[in-house]
Protein backbone atom coordinates (compact mmCIF):
# COMPACT_ATOMS: atom_id res chain seq x y z
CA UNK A 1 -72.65 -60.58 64.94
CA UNK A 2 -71.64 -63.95 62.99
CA UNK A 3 -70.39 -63.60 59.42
CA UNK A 4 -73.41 -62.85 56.99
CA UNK A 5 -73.60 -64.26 53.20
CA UNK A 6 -75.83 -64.82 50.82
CA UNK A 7 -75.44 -67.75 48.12
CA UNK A 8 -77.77 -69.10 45.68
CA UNK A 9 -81.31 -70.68 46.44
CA UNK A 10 -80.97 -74.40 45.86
CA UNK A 11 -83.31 -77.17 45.70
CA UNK A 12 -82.88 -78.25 49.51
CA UNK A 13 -84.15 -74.77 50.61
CA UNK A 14 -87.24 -75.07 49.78
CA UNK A 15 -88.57 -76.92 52.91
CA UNK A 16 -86.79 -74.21 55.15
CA UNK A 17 -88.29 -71.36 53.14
CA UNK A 18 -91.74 -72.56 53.62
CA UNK A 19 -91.12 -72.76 57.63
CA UNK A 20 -89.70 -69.70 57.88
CA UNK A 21 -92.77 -68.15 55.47
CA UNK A 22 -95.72 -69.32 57.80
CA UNK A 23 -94.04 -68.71 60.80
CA UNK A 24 -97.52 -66.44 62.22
CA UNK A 25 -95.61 -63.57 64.16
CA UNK A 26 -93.53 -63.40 61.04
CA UNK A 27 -96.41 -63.41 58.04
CA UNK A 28 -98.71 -60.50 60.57
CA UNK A 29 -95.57 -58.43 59.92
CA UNK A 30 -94.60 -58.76 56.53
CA UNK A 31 -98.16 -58.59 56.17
CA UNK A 32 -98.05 -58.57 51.69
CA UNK A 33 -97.86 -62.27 52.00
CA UNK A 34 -99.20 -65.36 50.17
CA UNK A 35 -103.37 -65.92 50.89
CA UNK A 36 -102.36 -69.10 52.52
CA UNK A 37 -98.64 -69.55 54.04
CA UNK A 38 -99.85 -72.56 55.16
CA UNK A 39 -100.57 -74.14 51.38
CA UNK A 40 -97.67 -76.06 50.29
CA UNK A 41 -98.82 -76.37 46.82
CA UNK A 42 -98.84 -72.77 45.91
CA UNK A 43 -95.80 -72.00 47.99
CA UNK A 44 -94.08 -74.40 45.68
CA UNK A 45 -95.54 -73.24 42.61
CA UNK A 46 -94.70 -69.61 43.52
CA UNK A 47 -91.33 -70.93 44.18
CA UNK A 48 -90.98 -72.34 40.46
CA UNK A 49 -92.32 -69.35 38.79
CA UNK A 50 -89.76 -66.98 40.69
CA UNK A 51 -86.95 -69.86 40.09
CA UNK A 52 -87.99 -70.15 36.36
CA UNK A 53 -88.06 -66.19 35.91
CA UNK A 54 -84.32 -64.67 34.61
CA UNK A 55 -85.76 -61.14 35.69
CA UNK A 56 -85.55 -63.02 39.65
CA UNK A 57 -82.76 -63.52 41.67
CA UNK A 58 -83.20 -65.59 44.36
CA UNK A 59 -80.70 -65.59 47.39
CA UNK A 60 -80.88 -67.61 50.72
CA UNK A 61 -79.27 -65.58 53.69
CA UNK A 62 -76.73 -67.32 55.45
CA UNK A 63 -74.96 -66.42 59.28
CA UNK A 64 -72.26 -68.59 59.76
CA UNK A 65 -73.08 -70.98 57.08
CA UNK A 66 -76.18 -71.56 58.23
CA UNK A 67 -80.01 -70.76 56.66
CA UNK A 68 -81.02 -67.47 57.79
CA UNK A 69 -83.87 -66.66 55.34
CA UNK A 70 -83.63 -65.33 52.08
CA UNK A 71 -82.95 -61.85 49.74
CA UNK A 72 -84.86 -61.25 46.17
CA UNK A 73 -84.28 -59.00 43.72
CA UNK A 74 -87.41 -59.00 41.07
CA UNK A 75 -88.81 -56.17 38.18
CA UNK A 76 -92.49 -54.99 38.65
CA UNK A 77 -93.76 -52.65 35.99
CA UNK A 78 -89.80 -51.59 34.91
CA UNK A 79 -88.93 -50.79 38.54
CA UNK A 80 -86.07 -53.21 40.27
CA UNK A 81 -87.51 -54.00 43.88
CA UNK A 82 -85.69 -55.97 46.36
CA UNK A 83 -87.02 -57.93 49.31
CA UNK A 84 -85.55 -60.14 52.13
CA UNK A 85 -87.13 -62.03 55.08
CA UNK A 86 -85.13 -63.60 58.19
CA UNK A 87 -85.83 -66.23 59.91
CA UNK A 88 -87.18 -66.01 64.00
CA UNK A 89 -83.55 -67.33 65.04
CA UNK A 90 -81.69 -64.48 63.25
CA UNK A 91 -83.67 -61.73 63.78
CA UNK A 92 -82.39 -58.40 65.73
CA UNK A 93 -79.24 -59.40 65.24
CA UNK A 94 -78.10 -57.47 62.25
CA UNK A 95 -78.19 -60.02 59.92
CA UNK A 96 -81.35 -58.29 57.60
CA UNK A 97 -79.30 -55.01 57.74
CA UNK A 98 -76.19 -57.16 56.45
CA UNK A 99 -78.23 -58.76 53.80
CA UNK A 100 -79.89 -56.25 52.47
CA UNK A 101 -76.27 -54.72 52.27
CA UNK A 102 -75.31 -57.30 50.54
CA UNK A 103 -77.84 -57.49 47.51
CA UNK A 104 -77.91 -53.59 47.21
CA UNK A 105 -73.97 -54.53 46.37
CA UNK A 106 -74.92 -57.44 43.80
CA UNK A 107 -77.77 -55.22 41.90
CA UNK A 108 -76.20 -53.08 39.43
CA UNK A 109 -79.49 -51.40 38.76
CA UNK A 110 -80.32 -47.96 40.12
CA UNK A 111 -83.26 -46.86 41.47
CA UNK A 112 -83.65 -49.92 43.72
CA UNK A 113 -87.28 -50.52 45.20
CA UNK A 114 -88.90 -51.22 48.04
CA UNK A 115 -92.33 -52.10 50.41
CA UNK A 116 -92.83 -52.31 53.81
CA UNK A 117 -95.84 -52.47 56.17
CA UNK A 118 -95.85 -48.97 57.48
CA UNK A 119 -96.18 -50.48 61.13
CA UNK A 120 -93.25 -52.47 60.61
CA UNK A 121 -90.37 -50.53 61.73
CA UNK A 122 -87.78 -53.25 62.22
CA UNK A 123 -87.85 -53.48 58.62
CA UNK A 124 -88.03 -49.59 58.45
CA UNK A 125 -85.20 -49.31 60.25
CA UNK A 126 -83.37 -52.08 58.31
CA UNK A 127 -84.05 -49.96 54.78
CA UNK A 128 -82.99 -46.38 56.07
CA UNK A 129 -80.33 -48.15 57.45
CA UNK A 130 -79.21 -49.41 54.03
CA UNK A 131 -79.67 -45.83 52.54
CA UNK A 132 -83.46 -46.49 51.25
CA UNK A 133 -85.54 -42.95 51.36
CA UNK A 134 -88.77 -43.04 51.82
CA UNK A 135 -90.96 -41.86 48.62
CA UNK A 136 -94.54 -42.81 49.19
CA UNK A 137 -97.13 -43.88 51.59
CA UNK A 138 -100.58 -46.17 50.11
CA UNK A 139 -103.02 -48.31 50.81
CA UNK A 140 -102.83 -51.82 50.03
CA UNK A 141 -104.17 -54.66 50.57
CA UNK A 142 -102.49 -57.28 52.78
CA UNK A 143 -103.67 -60.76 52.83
CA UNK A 144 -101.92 -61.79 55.82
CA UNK A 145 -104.49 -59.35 57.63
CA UNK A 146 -106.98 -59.43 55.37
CA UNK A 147 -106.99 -55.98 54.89
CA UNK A 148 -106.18 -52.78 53.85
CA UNK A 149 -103.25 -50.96 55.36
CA UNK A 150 -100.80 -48.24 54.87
CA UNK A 151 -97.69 -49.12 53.08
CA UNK A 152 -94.33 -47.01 52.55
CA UNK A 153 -92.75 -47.44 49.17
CA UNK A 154 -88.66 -47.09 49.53
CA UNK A 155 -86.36 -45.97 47.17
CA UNK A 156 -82.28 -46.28 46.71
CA UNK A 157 -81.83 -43.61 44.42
CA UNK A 158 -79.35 -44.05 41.64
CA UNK A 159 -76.52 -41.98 42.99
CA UNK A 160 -76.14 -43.15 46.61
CA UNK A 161 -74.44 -46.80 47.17
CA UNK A 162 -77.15 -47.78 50.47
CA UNK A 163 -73.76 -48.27 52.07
């Protein structure tokens, strides 16, 4: 695997983000996605929100340098959650397991957070990997599918590193 990093989102991301966030194979399984991928004005307000909000950080995943997709770290109702999605050219390769690695390393804050799509067991895979347990399964609803389905609620709990 090429060298992973992860540097701050800048202002010439944005274009790449919104490819790599409508990419079809890619919003079915992330599934809790935007209503529309495909509507440029609310990607990019969504994007200043998040950018605005000092309770975000906002990471683009690099592999050699290169744009990779991205890693969040965000509070929802006092709990710190964490996110990342890859881009098609990266993916199976390591570079999500790296990533999320990587962010787990930055965030201070203990329990860490996370959602998946139950059927989505790269990602799955990617959190265990990282030392995320599995505390919950719920419904949801996911607007990529447009409709409910289950979803596993992760947890790094505050003593173990997810390394």
């Amino acid at each position: 695997m090429a060298h992973v990093d992860l540097r701050p989102f800048d202002d010439d991301d944005a274009d790449a983000v919104f490819e790599m966030m409508r990419d079809p194979d890619a919003v079915r399984q992330a599934a809790f996605t935007a209503d529309d991928p495909s509507d440029r004005s609310a990607f990019d307000a969504w994007l200043e929100r998040h950018r605005s909000d000092d309770r975000v950080t906002m990471l683009v995943v690099t592999e050699d340098g290169g744009f990779s997709g991205t890693a969040a770290a965000f509070t929802v109702d006092g709990d710190r959650e964490v996110t990342y999605w890859i881009a098609r050219h990266a993916r199976g390769r390591g570079v999500a397991s790296a990533a999320l690695r990587l962010l787990v390393t930055r965030e201070g804050e203990r329990p860490l957070y996370a959602r998946v799509a139950a059927d989505n067991a790269a990602s799955v895979a990617v959190l265990r990997k990282n030392g995320f347990s599995e505390i919950r399964r719920q419904r949801s609803y996911a607007p990529a599918r447009g409709e409910e389905i289950d979803e596993l609620v992760f947890a790094l709990p505050p003593t173990l590193d997810g390394i």
